[in-house]
Each structure stands twice: as C-alpha cells, then as structure tokens.
C-alpha atoms as a PDB file:
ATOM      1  CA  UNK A   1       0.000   0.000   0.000  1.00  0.00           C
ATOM      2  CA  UNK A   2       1.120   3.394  -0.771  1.00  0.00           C
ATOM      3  CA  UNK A   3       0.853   6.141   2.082  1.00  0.00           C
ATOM      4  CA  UNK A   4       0.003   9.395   0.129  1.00  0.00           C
ATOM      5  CA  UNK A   5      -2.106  12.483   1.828  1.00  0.00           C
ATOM      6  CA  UNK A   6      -5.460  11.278   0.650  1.00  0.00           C
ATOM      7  CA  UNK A   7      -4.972   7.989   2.896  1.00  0.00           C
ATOM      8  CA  UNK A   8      -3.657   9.821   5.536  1.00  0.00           C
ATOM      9  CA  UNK A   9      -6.474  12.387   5.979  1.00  0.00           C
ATOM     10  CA  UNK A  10      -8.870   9.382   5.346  1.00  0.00           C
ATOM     11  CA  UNK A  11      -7.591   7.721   8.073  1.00  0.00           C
ATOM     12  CA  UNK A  12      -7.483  10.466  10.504  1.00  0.00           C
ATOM     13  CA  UNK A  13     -11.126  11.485   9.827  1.00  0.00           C
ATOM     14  CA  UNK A  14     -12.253   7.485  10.271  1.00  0.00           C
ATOM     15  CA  UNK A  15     -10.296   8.059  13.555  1.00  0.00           C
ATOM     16  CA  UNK A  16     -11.551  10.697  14.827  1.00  0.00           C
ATOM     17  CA  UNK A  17     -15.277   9.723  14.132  1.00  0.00           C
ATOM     18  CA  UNK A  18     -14.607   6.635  15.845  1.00  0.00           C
ATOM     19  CA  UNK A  19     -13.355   8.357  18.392  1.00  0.00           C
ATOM     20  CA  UNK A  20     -16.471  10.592  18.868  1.00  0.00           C
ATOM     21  CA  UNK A  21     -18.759   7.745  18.765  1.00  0.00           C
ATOM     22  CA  UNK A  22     -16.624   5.601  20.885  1.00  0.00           C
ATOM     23  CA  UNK A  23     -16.227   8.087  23.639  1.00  0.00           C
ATOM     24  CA  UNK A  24     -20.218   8.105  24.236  1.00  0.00           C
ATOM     25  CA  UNK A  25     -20.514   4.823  25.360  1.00  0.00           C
ATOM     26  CA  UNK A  26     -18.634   5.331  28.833  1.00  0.00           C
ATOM     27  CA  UNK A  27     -16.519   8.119  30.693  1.00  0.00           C
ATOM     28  CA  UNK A  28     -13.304   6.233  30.641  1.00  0.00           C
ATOM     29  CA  UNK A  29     -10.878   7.891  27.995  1.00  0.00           C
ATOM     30  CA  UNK A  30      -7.995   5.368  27.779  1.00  0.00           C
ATOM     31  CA  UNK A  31     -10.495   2.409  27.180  1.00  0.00           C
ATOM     32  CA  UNK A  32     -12.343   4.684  24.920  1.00  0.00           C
ATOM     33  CA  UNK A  33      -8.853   6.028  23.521  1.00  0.00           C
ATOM     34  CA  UNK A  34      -7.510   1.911  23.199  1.00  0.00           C
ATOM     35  CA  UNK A  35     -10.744   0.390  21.613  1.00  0.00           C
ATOM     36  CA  UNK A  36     -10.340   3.543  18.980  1.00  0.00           C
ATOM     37  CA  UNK A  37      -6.914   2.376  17.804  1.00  0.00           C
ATOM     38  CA  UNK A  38      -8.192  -1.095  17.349  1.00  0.00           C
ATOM     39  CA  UNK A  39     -11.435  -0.278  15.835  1.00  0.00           C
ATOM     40  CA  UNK A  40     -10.493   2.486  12.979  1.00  0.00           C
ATOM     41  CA  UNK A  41      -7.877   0.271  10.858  1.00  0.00           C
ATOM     42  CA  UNK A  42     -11.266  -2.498  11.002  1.00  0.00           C
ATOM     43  CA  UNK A  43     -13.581   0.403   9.792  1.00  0.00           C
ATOM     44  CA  UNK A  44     -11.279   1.971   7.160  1.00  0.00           C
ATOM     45  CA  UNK A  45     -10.513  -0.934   5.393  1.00  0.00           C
ATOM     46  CA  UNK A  46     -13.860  -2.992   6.060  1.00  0.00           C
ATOM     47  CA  UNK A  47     -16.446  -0.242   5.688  1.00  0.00           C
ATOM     48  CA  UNK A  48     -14.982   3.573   4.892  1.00  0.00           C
ATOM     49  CA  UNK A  49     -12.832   2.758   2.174  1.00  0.00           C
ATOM     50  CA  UNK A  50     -15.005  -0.541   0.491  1.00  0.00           C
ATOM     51  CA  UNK A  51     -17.986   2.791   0.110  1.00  0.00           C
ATOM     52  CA  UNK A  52     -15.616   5.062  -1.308  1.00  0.00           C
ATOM     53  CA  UNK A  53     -14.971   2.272  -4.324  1.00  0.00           C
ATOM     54  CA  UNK A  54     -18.059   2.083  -5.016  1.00  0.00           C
ATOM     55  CA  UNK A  55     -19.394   5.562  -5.363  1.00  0.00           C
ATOM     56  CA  UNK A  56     -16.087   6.572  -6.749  1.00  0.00           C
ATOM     57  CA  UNK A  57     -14.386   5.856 -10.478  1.00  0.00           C
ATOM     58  CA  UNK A  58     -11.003   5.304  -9.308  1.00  0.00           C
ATOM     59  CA  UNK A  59      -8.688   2.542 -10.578  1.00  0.00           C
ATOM     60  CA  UNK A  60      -6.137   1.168 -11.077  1.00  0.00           C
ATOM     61  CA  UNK A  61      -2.641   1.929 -13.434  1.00  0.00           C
ATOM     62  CA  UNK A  62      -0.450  -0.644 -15.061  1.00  0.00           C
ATOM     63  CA  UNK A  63       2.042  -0.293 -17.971  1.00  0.00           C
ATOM     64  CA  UNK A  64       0.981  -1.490 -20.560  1.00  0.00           C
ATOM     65  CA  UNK A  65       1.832  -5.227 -22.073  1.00  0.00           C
ATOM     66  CA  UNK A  66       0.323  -7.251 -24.311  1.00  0.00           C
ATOM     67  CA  UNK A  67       0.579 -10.491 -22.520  1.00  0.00           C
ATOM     68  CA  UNK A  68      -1.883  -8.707 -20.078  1.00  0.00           C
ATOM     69  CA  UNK A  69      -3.859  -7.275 -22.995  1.00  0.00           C
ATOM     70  CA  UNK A  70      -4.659 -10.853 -24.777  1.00  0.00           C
ATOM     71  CA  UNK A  71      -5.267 -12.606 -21.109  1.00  0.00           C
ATOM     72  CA  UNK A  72      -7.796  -9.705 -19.175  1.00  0.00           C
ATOM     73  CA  UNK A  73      -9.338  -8.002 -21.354  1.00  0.00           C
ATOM     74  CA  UNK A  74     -11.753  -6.340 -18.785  1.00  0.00           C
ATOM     75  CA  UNK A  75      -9.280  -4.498 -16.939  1.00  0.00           C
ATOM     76  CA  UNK A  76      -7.613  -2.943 -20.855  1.00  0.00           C
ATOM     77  CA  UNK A  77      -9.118   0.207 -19.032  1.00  0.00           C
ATOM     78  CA  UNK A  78      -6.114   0.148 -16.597  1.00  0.00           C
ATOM     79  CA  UNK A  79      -3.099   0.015 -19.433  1.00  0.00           C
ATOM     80  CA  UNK A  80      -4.669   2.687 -21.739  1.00  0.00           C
ATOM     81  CA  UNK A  81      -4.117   5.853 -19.444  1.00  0.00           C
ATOM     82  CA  UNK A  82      -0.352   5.148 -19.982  1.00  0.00           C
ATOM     83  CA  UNK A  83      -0.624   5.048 -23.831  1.00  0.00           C
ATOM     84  CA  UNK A  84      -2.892   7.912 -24.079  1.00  0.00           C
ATOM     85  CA  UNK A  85      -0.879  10.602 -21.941  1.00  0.00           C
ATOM     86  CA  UNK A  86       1.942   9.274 -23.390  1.00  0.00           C
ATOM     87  CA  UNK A  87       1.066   8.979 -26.919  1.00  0.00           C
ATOM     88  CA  UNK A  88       3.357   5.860 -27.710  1.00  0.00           C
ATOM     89  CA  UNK A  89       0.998   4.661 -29.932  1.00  0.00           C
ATOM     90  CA  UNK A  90       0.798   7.496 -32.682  1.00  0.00           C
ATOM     91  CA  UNK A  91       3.158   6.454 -35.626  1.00  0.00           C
ATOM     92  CA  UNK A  92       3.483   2.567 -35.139  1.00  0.00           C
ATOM     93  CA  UNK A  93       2.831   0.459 -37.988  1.00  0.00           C
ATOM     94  CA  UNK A  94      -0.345  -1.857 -38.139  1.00  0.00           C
ATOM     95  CA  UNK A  95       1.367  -4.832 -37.803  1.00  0.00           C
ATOM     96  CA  UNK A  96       3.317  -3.896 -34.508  1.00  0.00           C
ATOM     97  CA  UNK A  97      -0.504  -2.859 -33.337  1.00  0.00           C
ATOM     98  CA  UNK A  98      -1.522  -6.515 -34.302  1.00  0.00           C
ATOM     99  CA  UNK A  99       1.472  -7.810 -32.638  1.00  0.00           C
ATOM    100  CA  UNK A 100       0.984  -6.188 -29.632  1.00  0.00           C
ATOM    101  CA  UNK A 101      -3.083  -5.905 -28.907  1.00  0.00           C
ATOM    102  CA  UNK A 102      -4.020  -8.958 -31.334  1.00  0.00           C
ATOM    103  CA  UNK A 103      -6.037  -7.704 -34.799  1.00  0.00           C
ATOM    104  CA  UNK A 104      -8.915  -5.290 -34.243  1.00  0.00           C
ATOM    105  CA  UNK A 105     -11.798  -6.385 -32.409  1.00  0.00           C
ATOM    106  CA  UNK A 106     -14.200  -4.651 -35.154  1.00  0.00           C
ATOM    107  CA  UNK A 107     -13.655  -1.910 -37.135  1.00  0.00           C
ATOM    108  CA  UNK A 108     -15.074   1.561 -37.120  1.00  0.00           C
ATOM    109  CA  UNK A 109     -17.304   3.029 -39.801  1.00  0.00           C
ATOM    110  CA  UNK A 110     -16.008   5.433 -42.067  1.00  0.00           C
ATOM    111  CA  UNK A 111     -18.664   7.828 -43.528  1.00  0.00           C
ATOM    112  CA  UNK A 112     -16.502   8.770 -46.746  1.00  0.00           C
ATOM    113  CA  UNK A 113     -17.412   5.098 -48.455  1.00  0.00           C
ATOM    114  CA  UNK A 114     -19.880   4.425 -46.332  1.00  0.00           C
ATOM    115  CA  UNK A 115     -18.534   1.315 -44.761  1.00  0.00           C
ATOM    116  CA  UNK A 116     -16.515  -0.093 -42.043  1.00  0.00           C
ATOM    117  CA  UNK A 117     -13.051   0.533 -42.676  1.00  0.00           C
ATOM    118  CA  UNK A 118      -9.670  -1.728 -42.388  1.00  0.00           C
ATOM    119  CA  UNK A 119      -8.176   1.379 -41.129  1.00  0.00           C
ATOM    120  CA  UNK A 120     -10.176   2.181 -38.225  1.00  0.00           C
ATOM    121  CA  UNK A 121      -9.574  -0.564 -35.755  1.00  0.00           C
ATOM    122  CA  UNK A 122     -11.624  -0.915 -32.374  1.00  0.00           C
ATOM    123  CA  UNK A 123     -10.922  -2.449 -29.134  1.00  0.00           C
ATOM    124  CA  UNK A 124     -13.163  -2.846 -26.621  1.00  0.00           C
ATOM    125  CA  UNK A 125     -11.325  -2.201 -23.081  1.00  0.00           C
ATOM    126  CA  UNK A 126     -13.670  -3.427 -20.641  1.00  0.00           C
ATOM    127  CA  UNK A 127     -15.941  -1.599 -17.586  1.00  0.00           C
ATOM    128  CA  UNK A 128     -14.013   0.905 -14.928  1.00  0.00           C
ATOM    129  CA  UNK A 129     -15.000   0.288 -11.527  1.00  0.00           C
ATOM    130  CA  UNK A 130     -17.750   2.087  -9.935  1.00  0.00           C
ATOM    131  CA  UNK A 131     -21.167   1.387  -8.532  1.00  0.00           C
ATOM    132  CA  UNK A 132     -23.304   3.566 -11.137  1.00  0.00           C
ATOM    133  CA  UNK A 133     -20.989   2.889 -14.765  1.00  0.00           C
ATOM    134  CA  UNK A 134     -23.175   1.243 -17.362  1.00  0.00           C
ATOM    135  CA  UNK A 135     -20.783   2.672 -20.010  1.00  0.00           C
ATOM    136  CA  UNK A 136     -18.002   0.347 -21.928  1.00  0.00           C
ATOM    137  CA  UNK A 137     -14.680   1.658 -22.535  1.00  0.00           C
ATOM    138  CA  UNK A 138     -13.466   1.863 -26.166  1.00  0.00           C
ATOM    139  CA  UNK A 139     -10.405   3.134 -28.360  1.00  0.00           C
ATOM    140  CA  UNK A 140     -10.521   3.686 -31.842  1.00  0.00           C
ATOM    141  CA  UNK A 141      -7.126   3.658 -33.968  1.00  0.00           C
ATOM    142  CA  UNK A 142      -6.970   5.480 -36.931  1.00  0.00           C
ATOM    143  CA  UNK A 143      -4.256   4.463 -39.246  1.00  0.00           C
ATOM    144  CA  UNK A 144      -2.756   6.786 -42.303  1.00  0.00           C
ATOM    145  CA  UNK A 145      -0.521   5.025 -44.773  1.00  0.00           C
ATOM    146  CA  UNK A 146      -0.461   1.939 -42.471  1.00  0.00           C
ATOM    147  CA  UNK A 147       0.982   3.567 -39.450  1.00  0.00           C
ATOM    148  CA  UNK A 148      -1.474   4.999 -36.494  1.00  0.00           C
ATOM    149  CA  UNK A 149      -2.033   8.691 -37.064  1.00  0.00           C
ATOM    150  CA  UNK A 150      -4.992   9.409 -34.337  1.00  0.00           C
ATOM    151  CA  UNK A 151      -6.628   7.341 -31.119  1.00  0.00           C
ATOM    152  CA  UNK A 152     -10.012   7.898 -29.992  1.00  0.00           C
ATOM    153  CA  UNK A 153     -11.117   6.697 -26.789  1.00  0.00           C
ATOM    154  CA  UNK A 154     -14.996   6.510 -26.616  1.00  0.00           C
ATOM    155  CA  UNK A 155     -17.514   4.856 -24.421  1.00  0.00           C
ATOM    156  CA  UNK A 156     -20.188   2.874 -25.364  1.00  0.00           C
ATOM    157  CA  UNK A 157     -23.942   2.599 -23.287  1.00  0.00           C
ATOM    158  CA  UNK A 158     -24.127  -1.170 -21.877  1.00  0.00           C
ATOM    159  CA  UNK A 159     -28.154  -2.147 -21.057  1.00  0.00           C
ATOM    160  CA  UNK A 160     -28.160  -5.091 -18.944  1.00  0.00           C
ATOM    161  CA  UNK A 161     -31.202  -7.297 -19.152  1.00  0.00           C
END
C-alpha cells in the first residue's frame, strides 16, 4: 500500500469519528482512547474505504503489455491511461498494433465510403470500476498510410437485461 495524503487524511477522519462515537458509550478515555486504535484500521478498510470504491471511479494503473492485454481483457481500461498521456501509440505500424493488442476487435465506420473501414480498428477495453458505470470503454485507432495517425477513446452505453 502506498501512504500518500489522501490515505492519511482518510484515516485520521475514520479516527476521529470513531473516536467521537466511541467516547459516548462510557466516561473512561484510555479504554475509549484503546478500543479507537483497534477499531479504525477495522472500519477503514472494512467499511470507509469498500464505500468510497463504489461511489467513486477510481482505478487502477499498469504499464501497458500485451501479454496482459490478450489474457484480461476487462481491466484494458487500466493500461490505456499510460498510452494515451503518453502517446506511444501514434506512428506505429499496423502490424506492430496486431502484434501487440491482437487484430482489431471490429472496425469503425467510415462515412466517406460508407462502410466499415480496415483502417479504423476498435478495441473494446472493458468496464471501470464504480457502482453507477453502465458505459463500456473503447479506443478507436486510426491508421494513415499503415501507421497509427490518431486514437479515440470513446464509451459505449451497456443495457443489462
């Protein structure tokens, strides 16, 4: 686990709430103080911080690799921050693209011959976390001459039945 600020202040505000409800169930202040340092690492990590997952969109970042890519493709959502901010994908050739995230899931439809066009590959990168997402993750690659020249990220509606 990494300590940052946000944890920190997290944990210090479970703390002291325990502490406030803790303290009105007797007088005594160092039982009250020593069932408070036992109780607030139980009621960050089994009941403050499991909430804050699920209302929030936070998650996860890996590096990206293609091993990972083929074998989960529900969390792709995790590897493509990386690529985007970094834009390492702009200028490779279609066949390190195919090498590296398999051939395109479906392609994207180009109004100009009104079709789906070889050039416009789509990958579907799976759900981010969060309680209230019904929306689908995807990225569009737009090759020029063979090589990519633009990514689109995009998100598709989901309906569950």
């Amino acid at each position: 686990m990494v300590i940052t600020i946000g944890l920190v202040i997290s944990f210090i505000a479970v703390f002291i709430l325990a502490w406030l409800f803790i303290k009105t169930i007797g007088d005594n202040k160092w039982l009250s103080l020593l069932i408070t340092i036992v109780a607030t690492p139980l009621l960050y990590f089994y009941l403050f911080y499991p909430i804050v997952n699920i209302f929030s969109n936070y998650h996860h970042q890996k590096y990206f690799n293609s091993e990972d890519w083929a074998e989960f493709p529900e969390l792709r959502f995790e590897m493509m921050d990386q690529l985007n901010n970094e834009n390492q994908l702009i200028g490779l050739s279609k066949s390190k693209i195919a090498n590296d995230f398999g051939t395109a899931e479906w392609y994207g439809w180009d109004d100009s011959i009104k079709a789906n066009s070889k050039d416009q590959w789509n990958y579907n990168m799976g759900f981010k976390p969060g309680a209230f997402n019904m929306e689908q993750e995807c990225i569009e690659l737009q090759f020029k001459n063979d090589t990519v020249a633009a990514i689109k990220t995009y998100k598709l509606e989901k309906k569950f039945e």
